[in-house]
PDB file of N, CA and C in Angstrom:
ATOM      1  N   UNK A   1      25.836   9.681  60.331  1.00  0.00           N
ATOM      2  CA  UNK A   1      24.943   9.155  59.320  1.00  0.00           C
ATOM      3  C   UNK A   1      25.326   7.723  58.971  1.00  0.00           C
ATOM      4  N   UNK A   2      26.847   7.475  59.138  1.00  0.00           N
ATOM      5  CA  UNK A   2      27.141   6.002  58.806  1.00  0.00           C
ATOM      6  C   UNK A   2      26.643   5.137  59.637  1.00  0.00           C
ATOM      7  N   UNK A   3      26.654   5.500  60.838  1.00  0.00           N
ATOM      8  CA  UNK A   3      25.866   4.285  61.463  1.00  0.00           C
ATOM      9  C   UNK A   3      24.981   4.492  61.717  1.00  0.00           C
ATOM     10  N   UNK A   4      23.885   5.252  61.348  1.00  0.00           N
ATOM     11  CA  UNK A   4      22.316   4.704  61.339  1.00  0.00           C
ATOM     12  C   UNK A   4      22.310   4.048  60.003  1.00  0.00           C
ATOM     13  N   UNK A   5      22.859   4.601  59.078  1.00  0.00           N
ATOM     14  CA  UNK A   5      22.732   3.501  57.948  1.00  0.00           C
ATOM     15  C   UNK A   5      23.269   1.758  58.487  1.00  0.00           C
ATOM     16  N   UNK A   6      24.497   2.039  59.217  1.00  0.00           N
ATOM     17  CA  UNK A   6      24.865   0.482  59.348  1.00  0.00           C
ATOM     18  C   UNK A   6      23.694  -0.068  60.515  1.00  0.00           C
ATOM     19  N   UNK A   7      23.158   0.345  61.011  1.00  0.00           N
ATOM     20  CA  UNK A   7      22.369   0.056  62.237  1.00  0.00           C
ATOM     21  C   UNK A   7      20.848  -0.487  61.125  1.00  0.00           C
ATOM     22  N   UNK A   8      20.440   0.658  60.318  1.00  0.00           N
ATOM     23  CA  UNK A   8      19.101  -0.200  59.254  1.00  0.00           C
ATOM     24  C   UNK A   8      19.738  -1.581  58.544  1.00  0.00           C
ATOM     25  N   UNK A   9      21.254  -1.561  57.799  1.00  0.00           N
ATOM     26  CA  UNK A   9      21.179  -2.507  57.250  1.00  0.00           C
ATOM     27  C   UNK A   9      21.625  -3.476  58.083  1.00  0.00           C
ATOM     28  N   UNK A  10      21.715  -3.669  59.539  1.00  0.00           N
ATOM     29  CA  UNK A  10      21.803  -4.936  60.663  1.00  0.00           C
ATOM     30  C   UNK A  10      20.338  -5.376  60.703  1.00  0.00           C
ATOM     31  N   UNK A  11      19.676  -4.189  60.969  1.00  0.00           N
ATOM     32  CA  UNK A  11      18.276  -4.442  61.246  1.00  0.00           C
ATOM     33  C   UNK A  11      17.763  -5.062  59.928  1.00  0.00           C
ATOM     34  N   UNK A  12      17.812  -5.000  58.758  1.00  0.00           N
ATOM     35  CA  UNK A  12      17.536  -5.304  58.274  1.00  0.00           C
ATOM     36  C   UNK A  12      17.966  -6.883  57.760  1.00  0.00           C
ATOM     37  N   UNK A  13      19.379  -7.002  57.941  1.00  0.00           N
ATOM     38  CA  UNK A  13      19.825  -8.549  57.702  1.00  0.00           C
ATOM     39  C   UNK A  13      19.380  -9.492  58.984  1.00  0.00           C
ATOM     40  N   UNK A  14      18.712  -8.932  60.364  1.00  0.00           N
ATOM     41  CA  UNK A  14      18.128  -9.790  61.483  1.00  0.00           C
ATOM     42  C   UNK A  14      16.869 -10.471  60.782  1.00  0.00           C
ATOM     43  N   UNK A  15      15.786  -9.049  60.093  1.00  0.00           N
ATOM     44  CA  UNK A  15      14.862  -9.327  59.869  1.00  0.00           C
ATOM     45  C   UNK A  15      14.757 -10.257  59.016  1.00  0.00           C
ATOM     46  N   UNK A  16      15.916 -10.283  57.759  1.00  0.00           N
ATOM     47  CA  UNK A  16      15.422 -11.642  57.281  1.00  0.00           C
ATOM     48  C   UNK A  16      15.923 -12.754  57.822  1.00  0.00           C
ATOM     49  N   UNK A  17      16.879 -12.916  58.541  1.00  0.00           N
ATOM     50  CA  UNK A  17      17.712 -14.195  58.819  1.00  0.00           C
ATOM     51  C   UNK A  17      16.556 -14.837  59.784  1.00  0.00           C
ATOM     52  N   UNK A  18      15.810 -14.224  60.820  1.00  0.00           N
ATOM     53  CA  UNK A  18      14.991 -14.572  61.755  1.00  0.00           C
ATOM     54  C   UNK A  18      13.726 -14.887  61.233  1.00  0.00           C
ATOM     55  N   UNK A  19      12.932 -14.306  59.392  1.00  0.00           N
ATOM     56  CA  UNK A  19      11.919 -14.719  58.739  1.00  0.00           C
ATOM     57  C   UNK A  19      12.548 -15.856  57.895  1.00  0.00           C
ATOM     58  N   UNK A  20      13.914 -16.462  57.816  1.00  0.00           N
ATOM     59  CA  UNK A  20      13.800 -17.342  56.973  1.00  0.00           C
ATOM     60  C   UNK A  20      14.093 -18.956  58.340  1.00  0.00           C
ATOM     61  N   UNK A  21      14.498 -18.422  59.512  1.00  0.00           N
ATOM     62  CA  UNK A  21      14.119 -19.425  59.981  1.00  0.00           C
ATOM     63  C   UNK A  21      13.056 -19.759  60.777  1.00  0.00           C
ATOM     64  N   UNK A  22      12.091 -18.547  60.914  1.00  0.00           N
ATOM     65  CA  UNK A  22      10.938 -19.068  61.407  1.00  0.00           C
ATOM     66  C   UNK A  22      10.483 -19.617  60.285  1.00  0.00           C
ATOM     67  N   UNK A  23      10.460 -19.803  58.962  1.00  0.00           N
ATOM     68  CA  UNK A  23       9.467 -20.056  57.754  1.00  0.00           C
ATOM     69  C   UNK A  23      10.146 -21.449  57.290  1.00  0.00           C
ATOM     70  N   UNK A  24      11.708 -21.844  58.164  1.00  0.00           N
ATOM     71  CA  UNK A  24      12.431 -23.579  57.535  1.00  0.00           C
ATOM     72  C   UNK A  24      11.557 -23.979  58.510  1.00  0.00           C
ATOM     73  N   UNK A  25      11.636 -25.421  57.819  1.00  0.00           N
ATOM     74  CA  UNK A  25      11.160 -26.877  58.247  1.00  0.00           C
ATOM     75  C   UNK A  25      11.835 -27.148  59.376  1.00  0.00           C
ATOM     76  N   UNK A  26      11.264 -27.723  60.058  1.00  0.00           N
ATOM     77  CA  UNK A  26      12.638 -28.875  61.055  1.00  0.00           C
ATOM     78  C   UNK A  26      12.572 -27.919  62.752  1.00  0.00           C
ATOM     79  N   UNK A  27      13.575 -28.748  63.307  1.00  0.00           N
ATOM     80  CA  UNK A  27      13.489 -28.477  64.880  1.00  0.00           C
ATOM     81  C   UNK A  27      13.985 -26.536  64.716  1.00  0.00           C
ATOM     82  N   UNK A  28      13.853 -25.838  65.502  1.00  0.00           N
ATOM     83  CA  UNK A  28      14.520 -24.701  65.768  1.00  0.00           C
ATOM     84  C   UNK A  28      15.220 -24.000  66.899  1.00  0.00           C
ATOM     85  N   UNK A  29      14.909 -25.664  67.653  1.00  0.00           N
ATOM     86  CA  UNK A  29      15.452 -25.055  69.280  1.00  0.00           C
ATOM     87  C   UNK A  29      14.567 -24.723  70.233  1.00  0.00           C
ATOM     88  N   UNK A  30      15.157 -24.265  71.221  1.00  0.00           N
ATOM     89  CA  UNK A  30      14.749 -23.800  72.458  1.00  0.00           C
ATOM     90  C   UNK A  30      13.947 -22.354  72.110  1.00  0.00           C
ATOM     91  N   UNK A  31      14.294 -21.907  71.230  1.00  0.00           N
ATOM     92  CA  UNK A  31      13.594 -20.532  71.347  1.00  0.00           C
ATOM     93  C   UNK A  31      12.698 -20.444  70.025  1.00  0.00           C
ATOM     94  N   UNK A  32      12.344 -21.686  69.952  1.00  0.00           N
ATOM     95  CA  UNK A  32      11.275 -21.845  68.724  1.00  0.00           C
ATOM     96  C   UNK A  32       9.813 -20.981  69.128  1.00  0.00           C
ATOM     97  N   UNK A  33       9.302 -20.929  69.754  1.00  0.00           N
ATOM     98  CA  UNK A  33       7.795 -19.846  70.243  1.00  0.00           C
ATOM     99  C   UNK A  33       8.597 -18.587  70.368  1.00  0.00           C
ATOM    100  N   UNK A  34       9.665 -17.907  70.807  1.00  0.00           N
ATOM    101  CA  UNK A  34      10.160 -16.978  70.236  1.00  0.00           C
ATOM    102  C   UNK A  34      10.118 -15.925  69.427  1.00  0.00           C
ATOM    103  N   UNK A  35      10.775 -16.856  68.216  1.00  0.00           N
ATOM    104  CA  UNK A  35      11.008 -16.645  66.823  1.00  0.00           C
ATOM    105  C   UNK A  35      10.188 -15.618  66.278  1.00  0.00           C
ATOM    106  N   UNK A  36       8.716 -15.542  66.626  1.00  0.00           N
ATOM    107  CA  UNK A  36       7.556 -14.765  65.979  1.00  0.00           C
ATOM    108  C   UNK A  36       7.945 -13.824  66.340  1.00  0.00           C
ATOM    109  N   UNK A  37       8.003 -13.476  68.070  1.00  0.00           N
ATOM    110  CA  UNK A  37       8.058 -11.962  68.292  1.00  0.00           C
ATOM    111  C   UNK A  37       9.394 -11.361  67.992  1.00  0.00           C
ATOM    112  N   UNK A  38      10.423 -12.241  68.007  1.00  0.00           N
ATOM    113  CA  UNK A  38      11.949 -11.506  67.291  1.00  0.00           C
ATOM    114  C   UNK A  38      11.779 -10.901  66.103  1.00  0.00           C
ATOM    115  N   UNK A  39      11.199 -11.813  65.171  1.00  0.00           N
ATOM    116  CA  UNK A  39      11.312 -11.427  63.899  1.00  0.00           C
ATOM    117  C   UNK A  39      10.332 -10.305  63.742  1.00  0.00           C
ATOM    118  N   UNK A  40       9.108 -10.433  64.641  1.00  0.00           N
ATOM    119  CA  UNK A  40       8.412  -8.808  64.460  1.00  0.00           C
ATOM    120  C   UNK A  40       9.597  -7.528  65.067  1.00  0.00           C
ATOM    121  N   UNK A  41       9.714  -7.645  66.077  1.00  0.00           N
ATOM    122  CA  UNK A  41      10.635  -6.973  67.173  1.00  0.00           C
ATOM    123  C   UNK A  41      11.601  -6.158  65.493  1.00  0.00           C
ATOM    124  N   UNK A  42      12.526  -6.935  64.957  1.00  0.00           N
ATOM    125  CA  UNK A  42      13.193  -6.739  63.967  1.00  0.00           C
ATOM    126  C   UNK A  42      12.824  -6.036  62.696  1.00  0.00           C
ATOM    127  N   UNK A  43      11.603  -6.309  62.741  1.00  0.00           N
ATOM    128  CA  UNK A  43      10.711  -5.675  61.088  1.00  0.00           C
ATOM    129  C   UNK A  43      10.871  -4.177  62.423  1.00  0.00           C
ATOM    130  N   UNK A  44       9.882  -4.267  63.069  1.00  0.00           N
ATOM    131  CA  UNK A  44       9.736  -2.661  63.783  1.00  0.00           C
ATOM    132  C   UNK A  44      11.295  -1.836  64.042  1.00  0.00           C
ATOM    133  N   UNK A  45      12.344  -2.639  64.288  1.00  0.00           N
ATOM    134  CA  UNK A  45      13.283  -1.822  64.190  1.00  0.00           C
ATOM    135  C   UNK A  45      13.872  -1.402  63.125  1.00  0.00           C
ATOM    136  N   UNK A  46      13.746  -2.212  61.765  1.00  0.00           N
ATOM    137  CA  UNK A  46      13.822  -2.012  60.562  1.00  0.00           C
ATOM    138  C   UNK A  46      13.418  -0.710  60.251  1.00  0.00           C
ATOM    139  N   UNK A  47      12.171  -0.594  60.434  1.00  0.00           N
ATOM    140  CA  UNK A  47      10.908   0.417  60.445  1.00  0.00           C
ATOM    141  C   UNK A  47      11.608   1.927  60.845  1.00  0.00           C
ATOM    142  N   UNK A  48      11.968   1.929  62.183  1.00  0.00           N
ATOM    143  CA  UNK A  48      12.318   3.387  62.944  1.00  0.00           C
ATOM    144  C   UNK A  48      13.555   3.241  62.393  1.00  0.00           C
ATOM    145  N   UNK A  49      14.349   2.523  61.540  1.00  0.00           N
ATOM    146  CA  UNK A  49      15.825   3.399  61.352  1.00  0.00           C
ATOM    147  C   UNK A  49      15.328   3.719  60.039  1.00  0.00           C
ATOM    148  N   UNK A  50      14.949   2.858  58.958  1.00  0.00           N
ATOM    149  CA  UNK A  50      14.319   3.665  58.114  1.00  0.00           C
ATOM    150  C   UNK A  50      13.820   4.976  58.271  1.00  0.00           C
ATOM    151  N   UNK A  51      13.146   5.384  59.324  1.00  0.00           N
ATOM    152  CA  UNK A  51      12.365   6.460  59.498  1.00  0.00           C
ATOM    153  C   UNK A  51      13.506   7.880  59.483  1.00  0.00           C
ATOM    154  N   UNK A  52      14.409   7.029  60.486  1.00  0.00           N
ATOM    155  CA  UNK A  52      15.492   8.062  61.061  1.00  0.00           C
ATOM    156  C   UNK A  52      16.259   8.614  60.087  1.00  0.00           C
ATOM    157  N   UNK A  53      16.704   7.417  59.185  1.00  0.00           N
ATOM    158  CA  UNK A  53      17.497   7.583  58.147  1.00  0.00           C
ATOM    159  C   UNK A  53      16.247   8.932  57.256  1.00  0.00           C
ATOM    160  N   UNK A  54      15.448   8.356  56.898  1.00  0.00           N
ATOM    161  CA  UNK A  54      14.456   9.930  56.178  1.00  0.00           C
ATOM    162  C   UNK A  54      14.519  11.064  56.794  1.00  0.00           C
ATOM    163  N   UNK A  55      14.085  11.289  58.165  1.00  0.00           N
ATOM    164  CA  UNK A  55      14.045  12.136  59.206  1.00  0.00           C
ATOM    165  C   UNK A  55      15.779  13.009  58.780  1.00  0.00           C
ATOM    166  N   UNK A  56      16.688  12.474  59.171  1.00  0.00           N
ATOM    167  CA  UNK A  56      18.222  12.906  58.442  1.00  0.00           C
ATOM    168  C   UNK A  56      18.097  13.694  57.579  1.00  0.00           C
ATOM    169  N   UNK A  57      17.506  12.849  56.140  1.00  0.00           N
ATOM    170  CA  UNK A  57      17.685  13.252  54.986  1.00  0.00           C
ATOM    171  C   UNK A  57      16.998  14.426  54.954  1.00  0.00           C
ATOM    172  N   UNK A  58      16.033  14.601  55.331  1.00  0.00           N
ATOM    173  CA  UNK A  58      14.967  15.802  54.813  1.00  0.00           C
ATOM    174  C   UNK A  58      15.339  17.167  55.399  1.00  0.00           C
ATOM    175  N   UNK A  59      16.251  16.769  57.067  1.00  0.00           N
ATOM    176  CA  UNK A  59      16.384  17.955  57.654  1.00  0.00           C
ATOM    177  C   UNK A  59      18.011  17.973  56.973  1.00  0.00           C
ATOM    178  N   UNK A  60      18.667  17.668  56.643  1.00  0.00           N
ATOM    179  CA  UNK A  60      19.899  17.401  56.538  1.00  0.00           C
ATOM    180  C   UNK A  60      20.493  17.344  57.696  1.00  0.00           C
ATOM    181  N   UNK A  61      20.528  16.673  58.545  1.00  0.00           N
ATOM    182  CA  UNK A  61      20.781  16.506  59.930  1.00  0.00           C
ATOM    183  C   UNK A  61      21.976  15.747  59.395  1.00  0.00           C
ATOM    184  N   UNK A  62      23.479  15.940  60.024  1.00  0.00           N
ATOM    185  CA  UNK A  62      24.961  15.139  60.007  1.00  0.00           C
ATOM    186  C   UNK A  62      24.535  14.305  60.646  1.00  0.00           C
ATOM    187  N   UNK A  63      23.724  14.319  62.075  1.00  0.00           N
ATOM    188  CA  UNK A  63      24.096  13.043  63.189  1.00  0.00           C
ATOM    189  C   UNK A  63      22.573  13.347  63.509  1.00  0.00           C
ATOM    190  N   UNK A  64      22.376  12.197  64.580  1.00  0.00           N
ATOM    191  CA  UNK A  64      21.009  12.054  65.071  1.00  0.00           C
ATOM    192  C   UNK A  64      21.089  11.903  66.533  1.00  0.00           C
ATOM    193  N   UNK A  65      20.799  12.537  66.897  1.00  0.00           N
ATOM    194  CA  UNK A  65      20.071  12.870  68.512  1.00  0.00           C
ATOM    195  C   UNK A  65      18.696  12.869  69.051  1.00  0.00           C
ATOM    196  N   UNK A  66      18.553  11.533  69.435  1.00  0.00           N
ATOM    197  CA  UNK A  66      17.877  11.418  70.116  1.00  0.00           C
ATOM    198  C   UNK A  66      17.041  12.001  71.080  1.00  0.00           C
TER     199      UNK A  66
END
């Protein structure tokens, strides 16, 4: 259970680090056209560990298997 929790809150610190620099000013690099689909890519993984993490809770599942 600890690491799907640590796995949502990664996913979750990508998702913003990758929405606050697609949303700064200024150059962003080489992987500036990128940026959009990472930061979606990141919300959706956000999304399914959230899910998993519920999915857990409700069954009381210790671990998750895929």
């Amino acid at each position: 259970m600890a690491q799907v929790a640590d796995k949502g809150t990664e996913a979750q610190r990508r998702e913003r680090e990758t929405r606050q620099q697609l949303n700064s000013p200024g150059d962003r690099g080489p992987y500036d056209s990128d940026l959009e689909d990472l930061a979606e890519q990141w919300v959706a993984r956000h999304a399914e560990w959230r899910r998993v993490t519920a999915l857990m809770d409700a069954q009381g599942w210790p671990v998750y298997i895929p």
